[in-house]
C-alpha atoms as a PDB file:
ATOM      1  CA  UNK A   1       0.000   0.000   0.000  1.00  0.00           C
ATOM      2  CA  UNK A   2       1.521   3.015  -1.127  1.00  0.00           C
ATOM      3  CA  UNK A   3       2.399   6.297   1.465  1.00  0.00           C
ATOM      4  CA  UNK A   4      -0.682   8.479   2.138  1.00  0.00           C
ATOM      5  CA  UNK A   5      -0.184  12.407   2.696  1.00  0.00           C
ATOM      6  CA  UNK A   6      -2.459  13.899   4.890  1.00  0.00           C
ATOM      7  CA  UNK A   7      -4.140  16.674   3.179  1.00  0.00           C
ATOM      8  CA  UNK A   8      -2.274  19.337   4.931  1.00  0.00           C
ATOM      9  CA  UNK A   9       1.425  18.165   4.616  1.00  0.00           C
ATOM     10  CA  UNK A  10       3.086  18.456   1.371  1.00  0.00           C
ATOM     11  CA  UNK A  11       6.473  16.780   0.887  1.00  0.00           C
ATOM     12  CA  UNK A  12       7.455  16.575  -3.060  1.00  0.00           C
ATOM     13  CA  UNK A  13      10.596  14.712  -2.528  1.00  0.00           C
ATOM     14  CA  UNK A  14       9.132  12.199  -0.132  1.00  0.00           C
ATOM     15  CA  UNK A  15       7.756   9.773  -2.598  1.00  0.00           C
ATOM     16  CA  UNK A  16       8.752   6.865  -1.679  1.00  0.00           C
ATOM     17  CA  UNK A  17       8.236   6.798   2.451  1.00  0.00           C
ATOM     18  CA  UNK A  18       7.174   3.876   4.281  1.00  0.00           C
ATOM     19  CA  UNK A  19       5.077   3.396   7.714  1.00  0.00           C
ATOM     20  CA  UNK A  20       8.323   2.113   9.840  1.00  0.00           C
ATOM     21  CA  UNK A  21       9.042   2.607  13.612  1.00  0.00           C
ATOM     22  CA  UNK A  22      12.127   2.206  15.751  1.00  0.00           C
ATOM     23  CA  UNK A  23      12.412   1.207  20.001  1.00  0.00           C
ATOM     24  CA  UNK A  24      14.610   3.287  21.887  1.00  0.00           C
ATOM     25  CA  UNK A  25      15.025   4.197  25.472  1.00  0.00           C
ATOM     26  CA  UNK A  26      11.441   2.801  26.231  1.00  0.00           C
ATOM     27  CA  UNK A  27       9.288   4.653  23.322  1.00  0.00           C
ATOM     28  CA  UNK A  28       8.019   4.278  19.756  1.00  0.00           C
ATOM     29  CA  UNK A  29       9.244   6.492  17.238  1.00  0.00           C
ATOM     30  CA  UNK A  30       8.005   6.613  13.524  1.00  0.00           C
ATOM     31  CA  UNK A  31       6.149   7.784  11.105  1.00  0.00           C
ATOM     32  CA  UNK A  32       2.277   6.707   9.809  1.00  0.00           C
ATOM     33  CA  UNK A  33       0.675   6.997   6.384  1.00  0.00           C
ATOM     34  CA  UNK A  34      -2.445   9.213   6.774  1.00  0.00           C
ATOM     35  CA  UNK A  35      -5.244   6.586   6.627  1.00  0.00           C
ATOM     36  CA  UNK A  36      -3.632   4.606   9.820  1.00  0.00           C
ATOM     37  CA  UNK A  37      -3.448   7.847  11.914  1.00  0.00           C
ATOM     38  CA  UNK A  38      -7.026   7.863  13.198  1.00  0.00           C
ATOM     39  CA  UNK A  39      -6.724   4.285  14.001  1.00  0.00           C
ATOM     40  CA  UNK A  40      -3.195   3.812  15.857  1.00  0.00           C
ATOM     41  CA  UNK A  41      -5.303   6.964  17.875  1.00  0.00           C
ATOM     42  CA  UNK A  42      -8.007   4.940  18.742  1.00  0.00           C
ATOM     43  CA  UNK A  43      -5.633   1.504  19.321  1.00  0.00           C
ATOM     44  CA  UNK A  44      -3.719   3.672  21.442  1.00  0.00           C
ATOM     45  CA  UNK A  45      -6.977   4.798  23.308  1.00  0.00           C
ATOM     46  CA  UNK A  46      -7.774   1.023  24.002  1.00  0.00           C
ATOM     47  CA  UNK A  47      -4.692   0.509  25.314  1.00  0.00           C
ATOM     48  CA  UNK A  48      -3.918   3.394  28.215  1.00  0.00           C
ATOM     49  CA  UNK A  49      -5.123   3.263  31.210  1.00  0.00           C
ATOM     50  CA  UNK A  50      -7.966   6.020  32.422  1.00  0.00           C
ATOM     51  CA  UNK A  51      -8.438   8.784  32.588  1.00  0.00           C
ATOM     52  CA  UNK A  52      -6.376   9.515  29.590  1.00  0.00           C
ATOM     53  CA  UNK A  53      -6.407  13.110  28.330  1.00  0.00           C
ATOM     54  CA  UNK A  54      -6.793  14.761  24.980  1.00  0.00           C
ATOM     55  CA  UNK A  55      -3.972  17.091  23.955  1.00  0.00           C
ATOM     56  CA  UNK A  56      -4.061  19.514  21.141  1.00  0.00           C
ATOM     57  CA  UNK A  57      -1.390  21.669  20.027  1.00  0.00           C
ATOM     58  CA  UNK A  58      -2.093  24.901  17.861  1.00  0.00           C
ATOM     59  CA  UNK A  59       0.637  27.368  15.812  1.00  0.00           C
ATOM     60  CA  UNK A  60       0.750  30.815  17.061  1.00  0.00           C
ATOM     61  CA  UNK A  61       0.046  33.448  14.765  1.00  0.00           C
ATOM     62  CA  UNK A  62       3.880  34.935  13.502  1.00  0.00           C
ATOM     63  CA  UNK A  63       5.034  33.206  16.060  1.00  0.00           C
ATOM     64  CA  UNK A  64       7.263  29.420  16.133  1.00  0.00           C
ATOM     65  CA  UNK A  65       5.498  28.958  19.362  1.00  0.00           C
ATOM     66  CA  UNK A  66       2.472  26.297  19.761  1.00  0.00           C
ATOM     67  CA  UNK A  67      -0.378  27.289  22.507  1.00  0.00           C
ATOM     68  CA  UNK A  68      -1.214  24.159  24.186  1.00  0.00           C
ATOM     69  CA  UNK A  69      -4.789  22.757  25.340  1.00  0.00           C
ATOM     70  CA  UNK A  70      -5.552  19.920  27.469  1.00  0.00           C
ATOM     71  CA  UNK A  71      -8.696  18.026  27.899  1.00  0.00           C
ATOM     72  CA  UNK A  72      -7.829  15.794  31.288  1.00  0.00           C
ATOM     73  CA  UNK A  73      -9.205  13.026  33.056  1.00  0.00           C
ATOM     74  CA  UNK A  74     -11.505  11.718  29.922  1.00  0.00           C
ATOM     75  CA  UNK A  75     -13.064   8.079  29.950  1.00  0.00           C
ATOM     76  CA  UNK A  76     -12.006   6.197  27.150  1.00  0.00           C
ATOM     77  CA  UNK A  77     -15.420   6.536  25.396  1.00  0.00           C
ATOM     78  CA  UNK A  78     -15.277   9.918  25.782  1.00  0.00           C
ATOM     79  CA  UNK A  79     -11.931   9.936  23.936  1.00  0.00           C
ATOM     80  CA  UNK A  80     -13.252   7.874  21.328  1.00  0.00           C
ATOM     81  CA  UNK A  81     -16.095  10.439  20.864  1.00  0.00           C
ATOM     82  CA  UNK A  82     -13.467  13.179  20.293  1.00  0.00           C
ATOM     83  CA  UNK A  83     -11.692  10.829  17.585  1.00  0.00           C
ATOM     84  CA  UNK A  84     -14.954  10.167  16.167  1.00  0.00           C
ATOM     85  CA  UNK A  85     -16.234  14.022  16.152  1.00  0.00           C
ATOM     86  CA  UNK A  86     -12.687  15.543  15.325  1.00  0.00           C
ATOM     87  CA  UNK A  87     -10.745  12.502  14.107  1.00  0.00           C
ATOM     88  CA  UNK A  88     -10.759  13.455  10.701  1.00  0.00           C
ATOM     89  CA  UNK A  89     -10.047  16.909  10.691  1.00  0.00           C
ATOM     90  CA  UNK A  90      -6.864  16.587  13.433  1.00  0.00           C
ATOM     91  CA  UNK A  91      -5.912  13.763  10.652  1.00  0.00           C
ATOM     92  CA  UNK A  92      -5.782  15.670   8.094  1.00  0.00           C
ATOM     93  CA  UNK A  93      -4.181  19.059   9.307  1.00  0.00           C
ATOM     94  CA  UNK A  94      -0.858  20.140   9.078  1.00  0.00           C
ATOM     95  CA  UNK A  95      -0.293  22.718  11.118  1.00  0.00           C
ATOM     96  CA  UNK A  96      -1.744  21.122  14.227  1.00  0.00           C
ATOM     97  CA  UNK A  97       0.135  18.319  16.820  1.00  0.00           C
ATOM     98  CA  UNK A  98      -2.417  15.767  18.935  1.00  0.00           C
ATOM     99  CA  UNK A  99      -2.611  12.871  20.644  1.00  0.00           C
ATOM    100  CA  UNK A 100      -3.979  11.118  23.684  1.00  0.00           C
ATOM    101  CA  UNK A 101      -2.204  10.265  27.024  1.00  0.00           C
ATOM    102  CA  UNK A 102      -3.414   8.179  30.509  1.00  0.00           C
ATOM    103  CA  UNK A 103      -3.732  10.627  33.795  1.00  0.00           C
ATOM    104  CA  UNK A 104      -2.984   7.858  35.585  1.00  0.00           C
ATOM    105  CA  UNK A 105       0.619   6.647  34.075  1.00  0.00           C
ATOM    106  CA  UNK A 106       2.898   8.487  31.169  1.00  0.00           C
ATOM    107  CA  UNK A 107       1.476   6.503  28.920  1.00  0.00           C
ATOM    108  CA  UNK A 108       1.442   8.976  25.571  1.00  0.00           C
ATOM    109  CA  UNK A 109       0.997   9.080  21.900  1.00  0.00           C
ATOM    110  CA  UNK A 110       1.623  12.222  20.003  1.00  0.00           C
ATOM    111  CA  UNK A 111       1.231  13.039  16.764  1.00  0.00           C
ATOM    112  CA  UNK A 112       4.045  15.607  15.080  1.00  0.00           C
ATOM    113  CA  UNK A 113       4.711  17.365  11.878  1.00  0.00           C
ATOM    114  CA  UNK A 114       5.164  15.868   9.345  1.00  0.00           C
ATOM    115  CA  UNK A 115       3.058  12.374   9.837  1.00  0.00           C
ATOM    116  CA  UNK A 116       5.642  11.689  12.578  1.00  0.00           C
ATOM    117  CA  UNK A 117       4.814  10.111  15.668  1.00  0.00           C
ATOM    118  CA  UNK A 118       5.948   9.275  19.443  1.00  0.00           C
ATOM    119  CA  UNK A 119       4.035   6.371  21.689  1.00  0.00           C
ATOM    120  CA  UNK A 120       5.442   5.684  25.170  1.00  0.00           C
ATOM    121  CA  UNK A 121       3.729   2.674  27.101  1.00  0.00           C
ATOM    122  CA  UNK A 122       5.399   0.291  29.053  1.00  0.00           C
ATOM    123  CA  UNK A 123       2.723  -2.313  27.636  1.00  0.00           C
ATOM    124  CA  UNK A 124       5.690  -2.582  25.224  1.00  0.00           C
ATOM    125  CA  UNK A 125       4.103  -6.100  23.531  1.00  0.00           C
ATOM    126  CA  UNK A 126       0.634  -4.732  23.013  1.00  0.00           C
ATOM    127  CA  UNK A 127       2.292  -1.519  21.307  1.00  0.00           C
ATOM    128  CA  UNK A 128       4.056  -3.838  18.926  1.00  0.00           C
ATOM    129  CA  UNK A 129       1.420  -5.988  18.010  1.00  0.00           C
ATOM    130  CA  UNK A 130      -0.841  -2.799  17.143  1.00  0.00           C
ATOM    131  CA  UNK A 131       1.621  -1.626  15.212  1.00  0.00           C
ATOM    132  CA  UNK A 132       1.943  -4.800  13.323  1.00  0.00           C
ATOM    133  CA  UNK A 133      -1.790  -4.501  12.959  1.00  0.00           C
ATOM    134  CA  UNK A 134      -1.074  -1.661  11.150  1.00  0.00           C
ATOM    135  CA  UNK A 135       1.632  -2.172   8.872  1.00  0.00           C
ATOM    136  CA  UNK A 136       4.008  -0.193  10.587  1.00  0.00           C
ATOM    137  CA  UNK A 137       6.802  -1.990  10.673  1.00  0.00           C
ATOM    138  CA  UNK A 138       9.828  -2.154  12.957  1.00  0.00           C
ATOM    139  CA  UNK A 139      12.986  -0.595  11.120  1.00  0.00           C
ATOM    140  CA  UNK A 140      16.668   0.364  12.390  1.00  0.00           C
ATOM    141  CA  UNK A 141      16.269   3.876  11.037  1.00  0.00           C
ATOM    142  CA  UNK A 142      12.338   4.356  10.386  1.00  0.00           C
ATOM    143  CA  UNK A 143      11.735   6.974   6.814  1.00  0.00           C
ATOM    144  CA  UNK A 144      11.351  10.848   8.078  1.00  0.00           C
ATOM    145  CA  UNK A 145      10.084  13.083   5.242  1.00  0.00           C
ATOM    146  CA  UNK A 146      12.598  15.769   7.051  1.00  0.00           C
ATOM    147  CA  UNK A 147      15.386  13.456   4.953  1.00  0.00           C
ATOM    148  CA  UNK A 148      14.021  14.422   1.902  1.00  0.00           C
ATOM    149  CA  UNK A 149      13.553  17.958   1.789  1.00  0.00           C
ATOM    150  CA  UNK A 150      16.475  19.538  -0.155  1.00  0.00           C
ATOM    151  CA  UNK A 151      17.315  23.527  -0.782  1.00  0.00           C
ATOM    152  CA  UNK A 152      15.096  23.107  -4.220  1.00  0.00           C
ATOM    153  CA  UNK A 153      12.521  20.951  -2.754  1.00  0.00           C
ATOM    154  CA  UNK A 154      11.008  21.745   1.137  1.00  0.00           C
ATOM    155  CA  UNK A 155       8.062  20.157   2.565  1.00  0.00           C
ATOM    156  CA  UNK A 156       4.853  22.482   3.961  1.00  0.00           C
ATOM    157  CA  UNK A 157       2.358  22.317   6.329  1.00  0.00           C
ATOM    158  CA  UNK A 158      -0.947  24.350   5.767  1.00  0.00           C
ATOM    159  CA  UNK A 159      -4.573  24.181   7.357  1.00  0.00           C
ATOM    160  CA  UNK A 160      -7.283  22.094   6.392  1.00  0.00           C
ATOM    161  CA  UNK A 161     -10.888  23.416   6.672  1.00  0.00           C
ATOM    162  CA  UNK A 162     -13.426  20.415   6.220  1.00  0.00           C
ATOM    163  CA  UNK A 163     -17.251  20.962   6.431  1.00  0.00           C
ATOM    164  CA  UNK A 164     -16.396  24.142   7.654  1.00  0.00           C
ATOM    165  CA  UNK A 165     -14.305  24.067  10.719  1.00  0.00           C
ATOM    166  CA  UNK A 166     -10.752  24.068  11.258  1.00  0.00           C
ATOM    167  CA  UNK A 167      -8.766  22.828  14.082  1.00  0.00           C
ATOM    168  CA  UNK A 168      -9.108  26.382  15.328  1.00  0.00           C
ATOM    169  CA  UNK A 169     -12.264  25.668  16.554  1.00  0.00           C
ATOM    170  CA  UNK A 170     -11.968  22.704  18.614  1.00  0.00           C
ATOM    171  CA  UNK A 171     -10.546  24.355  22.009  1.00  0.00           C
ATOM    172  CA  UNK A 172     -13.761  26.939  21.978  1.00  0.00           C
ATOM    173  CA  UNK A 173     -16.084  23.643  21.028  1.00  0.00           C
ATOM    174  CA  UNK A 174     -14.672  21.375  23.599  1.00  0.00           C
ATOM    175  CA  UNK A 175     -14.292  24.381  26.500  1.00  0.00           C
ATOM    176  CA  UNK A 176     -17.408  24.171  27.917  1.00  0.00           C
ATOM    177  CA  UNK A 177     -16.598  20.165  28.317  1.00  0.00           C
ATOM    178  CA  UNK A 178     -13.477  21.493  30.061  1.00  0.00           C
ATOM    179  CA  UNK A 179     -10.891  21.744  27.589  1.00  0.00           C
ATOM    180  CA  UNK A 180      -7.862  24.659  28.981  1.00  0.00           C
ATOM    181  CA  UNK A 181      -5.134  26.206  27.155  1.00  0.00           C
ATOM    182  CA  UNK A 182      -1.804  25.372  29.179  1.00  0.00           C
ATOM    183  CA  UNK A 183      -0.033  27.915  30.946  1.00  0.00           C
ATOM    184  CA  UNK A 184       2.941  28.784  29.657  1.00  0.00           C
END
């Protein structure tokens, strides 16, 4: 199965990446075609122990700097639901970081830029074998699309808007639930 971009990462030397992963120093490190994303989220979700929180990261405007919001002590069907409402759309962005931890432990998965990701669990076995699940296999050196990008040819991240909301609006959607921007 061939490499899927999500809609908002663009990487025109990248053509030939593969879902891989590596072990070190007790977490998983890869990267994920677009189309397993939503469900190494919910595998992940499965797997943590509750609470587990929500965790969404947003670009400041002219700014490097990411504002960070936090959605804490969840139930796992509750996470689910936010996967289900805003799977799609956190997917599919480029701009935006997620992922899902437990309250309770440091279990963690976080998605990055560039289709990159990060799990920590010591439920090391059950990480593997959803992995597997997926396709991701294990590698020495797993593909980054950051090894492609040359002086002629750079990758981009953008925004995705789809059925009219961005990820923008999921902190002010999800407040009133008790979603909070971090202190910084």
């Amino acid at each position: 199965m061939a490499f899927q971009f999500c809609q908002g990462v663009s990487a025109p030397a990248a053509k030939d990446l593969e879902c891989g992963y590596t072990f070190k120093d007790g977490s998983f490190t890869g990267i994920i075609s677009a189309e397993l994303m939503a469900e190494l989220a919910e595998g992940f979700i499965e797997l943590a122990d509750e609470p587990v929180f929500f965790l969404l990261e947003l670009p400041r405007e002219d700014s490097e700097e990411y504002d960070v919001y936090y959605l804490d002590n969840c139930t796992k069907a509750v996470a689910r639901a936010i996967m289900k409402r805003y799977g799609e759309l956190l997917v599919q962005d480029g701009l935006s970081r997620f992922g899902f931890g437990s309250n309770k432990t440091e279990e963690e998965l976080y998605f990055m830029d560039y289709q990159e990701f990060m799990l920590y669990t010591p439920k090391k076995a059950k990480a593997e074998k959803l992995l597997e699940k997926l396709g991701v296999t294990k590698t020495d050196d797993p593909c980054s699309m950051w090894n492609t990008f040359t002086d002629e040819q750079q990758g981009s991240l953008s925004a995705v808007e789809l059925e009219g909301e961005t990820v923008f609006d999921i902190p002010e959607a999800l407040e009133e639930v008790g979603m909070y921007l971090a202190e910084q």
